[in-house]
PDB file of N, CA and C in Angstrom:
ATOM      1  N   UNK A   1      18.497  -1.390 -32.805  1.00  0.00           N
ATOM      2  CA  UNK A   1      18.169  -0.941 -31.470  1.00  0.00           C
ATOM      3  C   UNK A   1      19.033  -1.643 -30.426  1.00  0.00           C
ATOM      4  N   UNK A   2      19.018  -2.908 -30.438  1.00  0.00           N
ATOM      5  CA  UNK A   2      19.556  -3.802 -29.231  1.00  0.00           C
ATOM      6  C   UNK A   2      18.905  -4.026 -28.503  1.00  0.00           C
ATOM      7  N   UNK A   3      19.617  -5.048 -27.670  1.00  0.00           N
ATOM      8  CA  UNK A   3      18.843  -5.753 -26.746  1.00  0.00           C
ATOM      9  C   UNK A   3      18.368  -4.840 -25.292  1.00  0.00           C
ATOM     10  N   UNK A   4      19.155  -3.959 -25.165  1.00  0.00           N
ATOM     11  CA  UNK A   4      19.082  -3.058 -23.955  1.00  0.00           C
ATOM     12  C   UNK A   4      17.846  -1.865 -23.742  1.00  0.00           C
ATOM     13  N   UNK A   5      17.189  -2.246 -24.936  1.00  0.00           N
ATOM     14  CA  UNK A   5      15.737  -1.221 -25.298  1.00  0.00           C
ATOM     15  C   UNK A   5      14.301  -1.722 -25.063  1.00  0.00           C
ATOM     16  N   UNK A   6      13.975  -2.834 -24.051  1.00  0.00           N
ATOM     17  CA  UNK A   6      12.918  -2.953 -23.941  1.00  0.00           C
ATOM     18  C   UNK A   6      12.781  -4.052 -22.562  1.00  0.00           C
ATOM     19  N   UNK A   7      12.198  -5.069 -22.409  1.00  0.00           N
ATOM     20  CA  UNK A   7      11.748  -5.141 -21.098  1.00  0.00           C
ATOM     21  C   UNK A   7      13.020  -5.942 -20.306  1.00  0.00           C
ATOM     22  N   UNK A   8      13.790  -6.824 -21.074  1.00  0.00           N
ATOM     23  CA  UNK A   8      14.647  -7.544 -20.554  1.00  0.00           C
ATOM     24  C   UNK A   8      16.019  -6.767 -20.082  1.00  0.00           C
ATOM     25  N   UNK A   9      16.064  -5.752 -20.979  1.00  0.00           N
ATOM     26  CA  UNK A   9      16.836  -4.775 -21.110  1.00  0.00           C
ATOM     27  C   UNK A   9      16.792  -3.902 -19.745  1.00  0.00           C
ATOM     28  N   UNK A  10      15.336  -3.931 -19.275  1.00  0.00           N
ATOM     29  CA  UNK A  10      15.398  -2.846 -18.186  1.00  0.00           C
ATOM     30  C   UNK A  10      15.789  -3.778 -17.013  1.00  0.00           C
ATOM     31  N   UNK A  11      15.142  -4.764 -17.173  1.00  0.00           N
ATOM     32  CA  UNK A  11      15.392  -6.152 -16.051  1.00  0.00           C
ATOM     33  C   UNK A  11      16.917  -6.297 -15.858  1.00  0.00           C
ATOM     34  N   UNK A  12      18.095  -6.287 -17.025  1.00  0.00           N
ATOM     35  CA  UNK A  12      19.248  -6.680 -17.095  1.00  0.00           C
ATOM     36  C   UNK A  12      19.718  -5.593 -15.761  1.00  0.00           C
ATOM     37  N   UNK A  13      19.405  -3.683 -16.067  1.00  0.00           N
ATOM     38  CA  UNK A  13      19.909  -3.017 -15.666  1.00  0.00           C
ATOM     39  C   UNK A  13      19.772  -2.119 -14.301  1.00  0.00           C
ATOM     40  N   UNK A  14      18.535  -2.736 -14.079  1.00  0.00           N
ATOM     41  CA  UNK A  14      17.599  -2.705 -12.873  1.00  0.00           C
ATOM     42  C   UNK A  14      18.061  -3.562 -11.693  1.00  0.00           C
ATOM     43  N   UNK A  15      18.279  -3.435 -10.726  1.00  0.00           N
ATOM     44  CA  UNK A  15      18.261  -3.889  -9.070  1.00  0.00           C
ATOM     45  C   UNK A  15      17.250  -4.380  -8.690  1.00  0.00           C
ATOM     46  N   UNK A  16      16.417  -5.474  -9.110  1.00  0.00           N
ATOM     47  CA  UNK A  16      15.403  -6.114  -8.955  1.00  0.00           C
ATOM     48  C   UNK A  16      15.249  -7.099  -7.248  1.00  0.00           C
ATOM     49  N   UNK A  17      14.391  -6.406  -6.437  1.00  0.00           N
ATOM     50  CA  UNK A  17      14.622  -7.249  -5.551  1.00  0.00           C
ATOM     51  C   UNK A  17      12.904  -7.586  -4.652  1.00  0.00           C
ATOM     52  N   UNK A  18      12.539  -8.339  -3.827  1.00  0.00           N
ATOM     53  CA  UNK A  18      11.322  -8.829  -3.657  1.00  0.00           C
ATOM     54  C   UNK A  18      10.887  -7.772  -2.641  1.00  0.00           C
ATOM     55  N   UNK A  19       9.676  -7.480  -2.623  1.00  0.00           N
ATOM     56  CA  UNK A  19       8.968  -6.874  -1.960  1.00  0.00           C
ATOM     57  C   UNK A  19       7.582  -6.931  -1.290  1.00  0.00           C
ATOM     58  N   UNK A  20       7.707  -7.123  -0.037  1.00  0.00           N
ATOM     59  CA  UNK A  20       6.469  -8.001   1.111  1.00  0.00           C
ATOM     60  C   UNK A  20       5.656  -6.546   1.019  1.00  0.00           C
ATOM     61  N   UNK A  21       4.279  -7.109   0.371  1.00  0.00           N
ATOM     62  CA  UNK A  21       3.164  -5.908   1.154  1.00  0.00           C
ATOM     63  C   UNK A  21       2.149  -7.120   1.608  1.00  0.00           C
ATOM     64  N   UNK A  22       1.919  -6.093   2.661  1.00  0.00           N
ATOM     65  CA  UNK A  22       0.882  -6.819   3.886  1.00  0.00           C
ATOM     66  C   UNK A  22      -0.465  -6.199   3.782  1.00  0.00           C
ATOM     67  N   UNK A  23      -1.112  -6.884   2.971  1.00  0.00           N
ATOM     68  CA  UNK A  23      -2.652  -6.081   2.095  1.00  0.00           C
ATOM     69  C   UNK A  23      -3.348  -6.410   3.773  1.00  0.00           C
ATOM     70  N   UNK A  24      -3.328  -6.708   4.924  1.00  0.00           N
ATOM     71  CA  UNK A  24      -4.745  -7.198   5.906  1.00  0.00           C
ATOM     72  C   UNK A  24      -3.745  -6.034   6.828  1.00  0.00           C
ATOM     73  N   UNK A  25      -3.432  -4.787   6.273  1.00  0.00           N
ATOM     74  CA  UNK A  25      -2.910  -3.971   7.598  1.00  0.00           C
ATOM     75  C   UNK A  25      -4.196  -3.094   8.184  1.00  0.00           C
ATOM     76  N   UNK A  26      -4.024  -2.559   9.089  1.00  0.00           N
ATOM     77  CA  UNK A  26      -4.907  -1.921   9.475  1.00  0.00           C
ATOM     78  C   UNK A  26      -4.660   0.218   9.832  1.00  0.00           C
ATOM     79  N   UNK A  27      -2.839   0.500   9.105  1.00  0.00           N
ATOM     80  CA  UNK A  27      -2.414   1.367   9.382  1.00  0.00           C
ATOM     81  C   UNK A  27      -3.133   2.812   8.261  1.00  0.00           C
ATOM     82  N   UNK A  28      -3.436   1.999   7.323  1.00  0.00           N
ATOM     83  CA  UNK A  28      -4.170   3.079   6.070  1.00  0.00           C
ATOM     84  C   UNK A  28      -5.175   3.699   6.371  1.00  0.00           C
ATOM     85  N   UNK A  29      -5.855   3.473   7.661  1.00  0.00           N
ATOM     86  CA  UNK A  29      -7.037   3.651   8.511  1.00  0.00           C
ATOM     87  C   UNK A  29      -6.354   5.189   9.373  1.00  0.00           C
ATOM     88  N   UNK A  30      -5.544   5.175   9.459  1.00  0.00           N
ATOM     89  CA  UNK A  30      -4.951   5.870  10.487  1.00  0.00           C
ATOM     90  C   UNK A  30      -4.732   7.278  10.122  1.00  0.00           C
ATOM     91  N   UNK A  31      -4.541   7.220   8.741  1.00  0.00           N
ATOM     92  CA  UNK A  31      -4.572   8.452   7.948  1.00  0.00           C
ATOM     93  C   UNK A  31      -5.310   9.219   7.070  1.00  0.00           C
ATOM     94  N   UNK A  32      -5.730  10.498   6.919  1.00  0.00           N
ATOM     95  CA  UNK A  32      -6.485  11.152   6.472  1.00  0.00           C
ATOM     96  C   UNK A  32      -6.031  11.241   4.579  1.00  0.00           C
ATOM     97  N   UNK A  33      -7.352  11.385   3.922  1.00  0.00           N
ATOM     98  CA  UNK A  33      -8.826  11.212   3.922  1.00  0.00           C
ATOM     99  C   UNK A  33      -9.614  10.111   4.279  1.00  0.00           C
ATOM    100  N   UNK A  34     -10.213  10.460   5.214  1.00  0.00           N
ATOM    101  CA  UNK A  34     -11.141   9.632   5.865  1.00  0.00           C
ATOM    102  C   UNK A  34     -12.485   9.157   5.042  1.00  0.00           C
ATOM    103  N   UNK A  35     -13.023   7.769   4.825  1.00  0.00           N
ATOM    104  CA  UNK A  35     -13.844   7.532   4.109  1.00  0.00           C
ATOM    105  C   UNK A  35     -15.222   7.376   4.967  1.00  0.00           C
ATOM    106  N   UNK A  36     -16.042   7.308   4.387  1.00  0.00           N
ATOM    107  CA  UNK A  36     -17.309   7.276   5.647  1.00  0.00           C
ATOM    108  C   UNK A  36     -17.406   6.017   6.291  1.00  0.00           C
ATOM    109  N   UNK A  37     -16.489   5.007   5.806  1.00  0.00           N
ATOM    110  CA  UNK A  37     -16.690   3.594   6.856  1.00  0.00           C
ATOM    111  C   UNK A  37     -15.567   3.818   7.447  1.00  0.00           C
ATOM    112  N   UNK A  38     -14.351   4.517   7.413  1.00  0.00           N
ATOM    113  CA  UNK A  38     -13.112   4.501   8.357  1.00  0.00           C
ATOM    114  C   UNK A  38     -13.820   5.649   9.214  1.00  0.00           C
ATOM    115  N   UNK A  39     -14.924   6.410   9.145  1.00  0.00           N
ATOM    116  CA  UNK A  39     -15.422   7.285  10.373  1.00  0.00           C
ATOM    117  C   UNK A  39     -16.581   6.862  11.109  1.00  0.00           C
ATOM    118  N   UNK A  40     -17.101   5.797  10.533  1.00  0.00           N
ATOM    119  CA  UNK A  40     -18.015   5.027  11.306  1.00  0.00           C
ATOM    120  C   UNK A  40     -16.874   3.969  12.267  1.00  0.00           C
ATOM    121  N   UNK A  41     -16.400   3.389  11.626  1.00  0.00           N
ATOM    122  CA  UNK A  41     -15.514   2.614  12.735  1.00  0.00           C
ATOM    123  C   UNK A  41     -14.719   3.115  13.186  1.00  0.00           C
ATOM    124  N   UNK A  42     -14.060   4.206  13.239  1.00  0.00           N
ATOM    125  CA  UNK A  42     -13.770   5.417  14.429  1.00  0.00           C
ATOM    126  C   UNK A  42     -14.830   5.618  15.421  1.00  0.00           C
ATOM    127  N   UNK A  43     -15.835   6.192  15.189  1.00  0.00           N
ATOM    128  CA  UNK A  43     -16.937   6.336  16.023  1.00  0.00           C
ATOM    129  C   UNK A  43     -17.214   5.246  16.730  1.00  0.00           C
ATOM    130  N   UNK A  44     -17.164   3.797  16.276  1.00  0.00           N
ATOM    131  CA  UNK A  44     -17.835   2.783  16.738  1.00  0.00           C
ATOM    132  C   UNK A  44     -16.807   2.759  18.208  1.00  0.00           C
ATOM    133  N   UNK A  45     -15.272   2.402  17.867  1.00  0.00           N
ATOM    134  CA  UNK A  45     -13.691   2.245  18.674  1.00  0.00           C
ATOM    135  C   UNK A  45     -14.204   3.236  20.010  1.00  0.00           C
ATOM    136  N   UNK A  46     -14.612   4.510  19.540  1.00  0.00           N
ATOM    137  CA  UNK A  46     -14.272   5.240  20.127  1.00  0.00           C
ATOM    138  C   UNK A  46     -15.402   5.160  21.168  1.00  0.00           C
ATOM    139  N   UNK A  47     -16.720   4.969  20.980  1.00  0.00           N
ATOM    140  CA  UNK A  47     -17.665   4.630  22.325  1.00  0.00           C
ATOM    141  C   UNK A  47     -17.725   3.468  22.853  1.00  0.00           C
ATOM    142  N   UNK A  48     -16.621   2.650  22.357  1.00  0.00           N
ATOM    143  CA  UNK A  48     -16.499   1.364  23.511  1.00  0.00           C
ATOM    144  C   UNK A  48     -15.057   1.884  24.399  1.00  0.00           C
ATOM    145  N   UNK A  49     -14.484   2.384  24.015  1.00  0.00           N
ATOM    146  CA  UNK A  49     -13.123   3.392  24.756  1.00  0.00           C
ATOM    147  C   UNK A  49     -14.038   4.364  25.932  1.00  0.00           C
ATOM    148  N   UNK A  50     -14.630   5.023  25.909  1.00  0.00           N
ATOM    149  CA  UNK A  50     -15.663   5.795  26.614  1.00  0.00           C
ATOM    150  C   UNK A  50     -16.195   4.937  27.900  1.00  0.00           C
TER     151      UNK A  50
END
């Protein structure tokens, strides 16, 4: 088989580079499907805006 057939192999041939996710965002909120606590705290935002 060789060495080029399994995980190191993909690592060798792969562009491996670091990637920042920011798990405390608040933008996933913003988009639909809406869950019943992202429409309660819509509702909530929205009668102190009022």
């Amino acid at each position: 088989m060789g060495a080029s057939h399994g995980r190191v192999g993909f690592d060798s041939f792969s562009h491996l580079k670091p990637v920042m996710q920011n798990r405390f965002t608040l933008l996933p909120l913003m988009f639909p499907p809406y869950t019943g606590r992202v429409k309660r705290l819509k509702e909530m935002v929205l009668r102190l805006v009022k």
